[in-house]
Protein backbone atom coordinates (compact mmCIF):
# COMPACT_ATOMS: atom_id res chain seq x y z
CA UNK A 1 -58.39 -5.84 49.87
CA UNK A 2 -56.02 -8.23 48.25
CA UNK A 3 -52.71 -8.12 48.95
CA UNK A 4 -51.45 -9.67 45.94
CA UNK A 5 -52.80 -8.96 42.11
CA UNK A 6 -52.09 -10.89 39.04
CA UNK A 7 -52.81 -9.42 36.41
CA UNK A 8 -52.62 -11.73 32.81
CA UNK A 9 -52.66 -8.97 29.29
CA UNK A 10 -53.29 -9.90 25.82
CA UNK A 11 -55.89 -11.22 23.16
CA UNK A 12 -56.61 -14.42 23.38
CA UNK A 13 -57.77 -13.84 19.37
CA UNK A 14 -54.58 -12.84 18.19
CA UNK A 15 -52.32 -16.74 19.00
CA UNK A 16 -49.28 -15.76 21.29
CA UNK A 17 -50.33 -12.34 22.31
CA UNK A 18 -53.14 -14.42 24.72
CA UNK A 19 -50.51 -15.81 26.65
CA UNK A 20 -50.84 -13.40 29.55
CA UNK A 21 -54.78 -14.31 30.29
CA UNK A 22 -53.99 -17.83 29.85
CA UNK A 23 -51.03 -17.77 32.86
CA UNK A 24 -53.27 -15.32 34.94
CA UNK A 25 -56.05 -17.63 34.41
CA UNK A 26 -53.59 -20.69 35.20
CA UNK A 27 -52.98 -18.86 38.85
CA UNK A 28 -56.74 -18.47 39.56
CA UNK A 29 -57.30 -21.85 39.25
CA UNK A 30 -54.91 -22.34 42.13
CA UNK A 31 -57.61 -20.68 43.92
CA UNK A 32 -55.19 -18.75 46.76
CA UNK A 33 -56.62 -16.59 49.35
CA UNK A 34 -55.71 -13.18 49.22
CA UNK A 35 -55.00 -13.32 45.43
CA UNK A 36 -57.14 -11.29 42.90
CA UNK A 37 -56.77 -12.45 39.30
CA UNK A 38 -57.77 -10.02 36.64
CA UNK A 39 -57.45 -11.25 32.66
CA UNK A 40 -56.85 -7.36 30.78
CA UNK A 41 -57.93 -7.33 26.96
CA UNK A 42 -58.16 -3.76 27.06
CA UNK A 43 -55.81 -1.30 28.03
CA UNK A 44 -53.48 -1.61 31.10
CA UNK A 45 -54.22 2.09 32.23
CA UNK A 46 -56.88 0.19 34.22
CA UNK A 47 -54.11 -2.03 36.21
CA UNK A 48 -52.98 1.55 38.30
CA UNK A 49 -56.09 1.48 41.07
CA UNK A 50 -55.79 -2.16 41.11
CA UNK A 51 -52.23 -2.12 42.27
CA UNK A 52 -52.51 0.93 44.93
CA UNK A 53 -52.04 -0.36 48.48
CA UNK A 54 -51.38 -4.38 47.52
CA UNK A 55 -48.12 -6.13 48.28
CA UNK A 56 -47.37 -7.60 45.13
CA UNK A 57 -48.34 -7.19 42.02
CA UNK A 58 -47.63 -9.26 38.75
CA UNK A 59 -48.26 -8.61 35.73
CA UNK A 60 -48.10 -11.26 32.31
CA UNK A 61 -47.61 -9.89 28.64
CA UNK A 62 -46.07 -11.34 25.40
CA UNK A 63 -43.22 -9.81 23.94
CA UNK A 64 -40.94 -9.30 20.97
CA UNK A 65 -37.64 -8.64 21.73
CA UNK A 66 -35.70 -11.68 19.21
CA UNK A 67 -35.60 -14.03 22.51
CA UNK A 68 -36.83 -18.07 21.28
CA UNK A 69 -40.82 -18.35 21.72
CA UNK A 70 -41.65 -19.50 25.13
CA UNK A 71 -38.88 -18.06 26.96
CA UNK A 72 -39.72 -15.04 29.32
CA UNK A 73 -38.06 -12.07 31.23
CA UNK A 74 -38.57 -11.28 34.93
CA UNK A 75 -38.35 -8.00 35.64
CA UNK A 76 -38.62 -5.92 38.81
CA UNK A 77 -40.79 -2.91 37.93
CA UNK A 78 -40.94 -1.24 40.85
CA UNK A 79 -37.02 -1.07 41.18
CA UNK A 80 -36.50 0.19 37.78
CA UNK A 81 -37.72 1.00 33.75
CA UNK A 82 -39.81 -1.56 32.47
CA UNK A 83 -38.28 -2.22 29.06
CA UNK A 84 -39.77 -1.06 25.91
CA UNK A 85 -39.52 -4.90 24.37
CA UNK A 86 -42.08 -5.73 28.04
CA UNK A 87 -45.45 -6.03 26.03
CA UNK A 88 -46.44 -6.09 23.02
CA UNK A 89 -49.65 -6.69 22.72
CA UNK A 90 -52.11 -4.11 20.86
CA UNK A 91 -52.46 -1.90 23.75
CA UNK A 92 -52.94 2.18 23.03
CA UNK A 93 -50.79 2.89 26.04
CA UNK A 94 -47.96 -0.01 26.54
CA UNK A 95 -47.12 -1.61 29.47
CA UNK A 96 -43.68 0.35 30.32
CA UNK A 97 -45.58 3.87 30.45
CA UNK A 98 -48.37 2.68 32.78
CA UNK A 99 -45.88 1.27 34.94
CA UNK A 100 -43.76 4.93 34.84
CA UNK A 101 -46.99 6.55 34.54
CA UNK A 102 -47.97 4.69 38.22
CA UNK A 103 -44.78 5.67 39.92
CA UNK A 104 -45.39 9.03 39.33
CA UNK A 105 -48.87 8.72 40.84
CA UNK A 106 -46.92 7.16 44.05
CA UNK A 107 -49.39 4.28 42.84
CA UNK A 108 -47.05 1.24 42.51
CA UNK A 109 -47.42 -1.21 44.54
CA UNK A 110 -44.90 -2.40 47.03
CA UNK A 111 -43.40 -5.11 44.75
CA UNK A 112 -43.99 -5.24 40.92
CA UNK A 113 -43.30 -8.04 39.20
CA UNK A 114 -43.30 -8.07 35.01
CA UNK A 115 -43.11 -11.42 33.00
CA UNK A 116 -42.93 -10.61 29.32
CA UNK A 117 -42.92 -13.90 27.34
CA UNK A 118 -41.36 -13.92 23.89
CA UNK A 119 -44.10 -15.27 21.23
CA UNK A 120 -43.45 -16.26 17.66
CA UNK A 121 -47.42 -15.84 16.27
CA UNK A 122 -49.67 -12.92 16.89
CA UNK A 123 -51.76 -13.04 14.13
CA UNK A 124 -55.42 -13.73 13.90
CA UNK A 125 -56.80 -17.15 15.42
CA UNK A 126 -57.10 -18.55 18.74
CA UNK A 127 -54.64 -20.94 20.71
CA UNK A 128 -50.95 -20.32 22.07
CA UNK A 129 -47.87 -21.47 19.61
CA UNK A 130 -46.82 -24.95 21.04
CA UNK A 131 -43.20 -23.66 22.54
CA UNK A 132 -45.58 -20.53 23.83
CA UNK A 133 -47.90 -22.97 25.38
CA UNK A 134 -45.48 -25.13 27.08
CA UNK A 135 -44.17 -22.23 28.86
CA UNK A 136 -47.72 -21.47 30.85
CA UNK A 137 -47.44 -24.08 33.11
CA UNK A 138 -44.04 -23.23 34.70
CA UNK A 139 -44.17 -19.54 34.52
CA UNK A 140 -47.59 -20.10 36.51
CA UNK A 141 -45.39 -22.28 39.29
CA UNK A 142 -42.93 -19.36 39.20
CA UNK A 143 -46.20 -16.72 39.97
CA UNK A 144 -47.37 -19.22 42.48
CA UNK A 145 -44.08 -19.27 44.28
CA UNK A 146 -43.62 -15.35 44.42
CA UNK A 147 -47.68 -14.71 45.45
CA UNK A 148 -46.90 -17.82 48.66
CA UNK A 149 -44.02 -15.87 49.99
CA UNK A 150 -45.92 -12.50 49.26
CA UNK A 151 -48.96 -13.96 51.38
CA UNK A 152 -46.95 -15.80 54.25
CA UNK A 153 -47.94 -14.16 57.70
């Protein structure tokens, strides 16, 4: 089993809202043991079995909450509410509820990490707005950094 997930959410058809598969797919390419990377077009209900008995999961969405495009929030999910501005892309059942839904199960996992990046564009078309885009790269590092400690013996 893997003790760390990442776990990227969005459409990469709808501009900023694909910014979550294109960090998560960012991290695979780093190619680290232990590490399962899942890219989530549909509907993060599926994300709850994936996190039971792993040390870390993280989890990448776009957001709206009036921040400037391409900055991001890091939130601790397992320690508390998920905020309702965490994820906004066109999912039936958003990102805060799974996560409350999952600690009702008992199904969290032992750390939960949230990174909801602020886009500016989420209409139709493919490709991340520019200030979007230049955030992938270091919010990756930042992933990369939490999932080394998380797999250190």
């Amino acid at each position: 089993m893997s003790r760390v997930v990442v776990a990227g959410l969005g459409n990469s058809w709808r501009r900023d809202d694909g910014v979550g598969p294109a960090v998560a797919l960012h991290v695979a390419r780093a190619d680290r043991p232990g590490v399962h990377v899942i890219v989530n077009a549909g509907e993060p209900l599926d994300l709850i079995e994936s996190w039971r008995g792993v040390d870390l999961a993280v989890v990448i969405d776009a957001m709206q909450a009036g921040l400037a495009p391409g900055a991001y929030l890091r939130i601790e999910g397992a320690a508390g509410e998920v905020p309702a501005s965490a994820g906004v892309s066109g999912h039936v059942y958003p990102l805060p509820h799974v996560v409350e839904l999952a600690r009702a199960l008992g199904a969290l996992p032992g750390k939960l990490l949230v990174f909801a990046v602020e886009g500016a564009d989420f209409g139709t078309g493919e490709g991340l707005t520019p200030e979007v885009a230049d955030a992938v790269e270091r919010l990756a590092s930042e992933i990369l950094e939490e999932v080394s400690a998380a797999c250190a013996p």
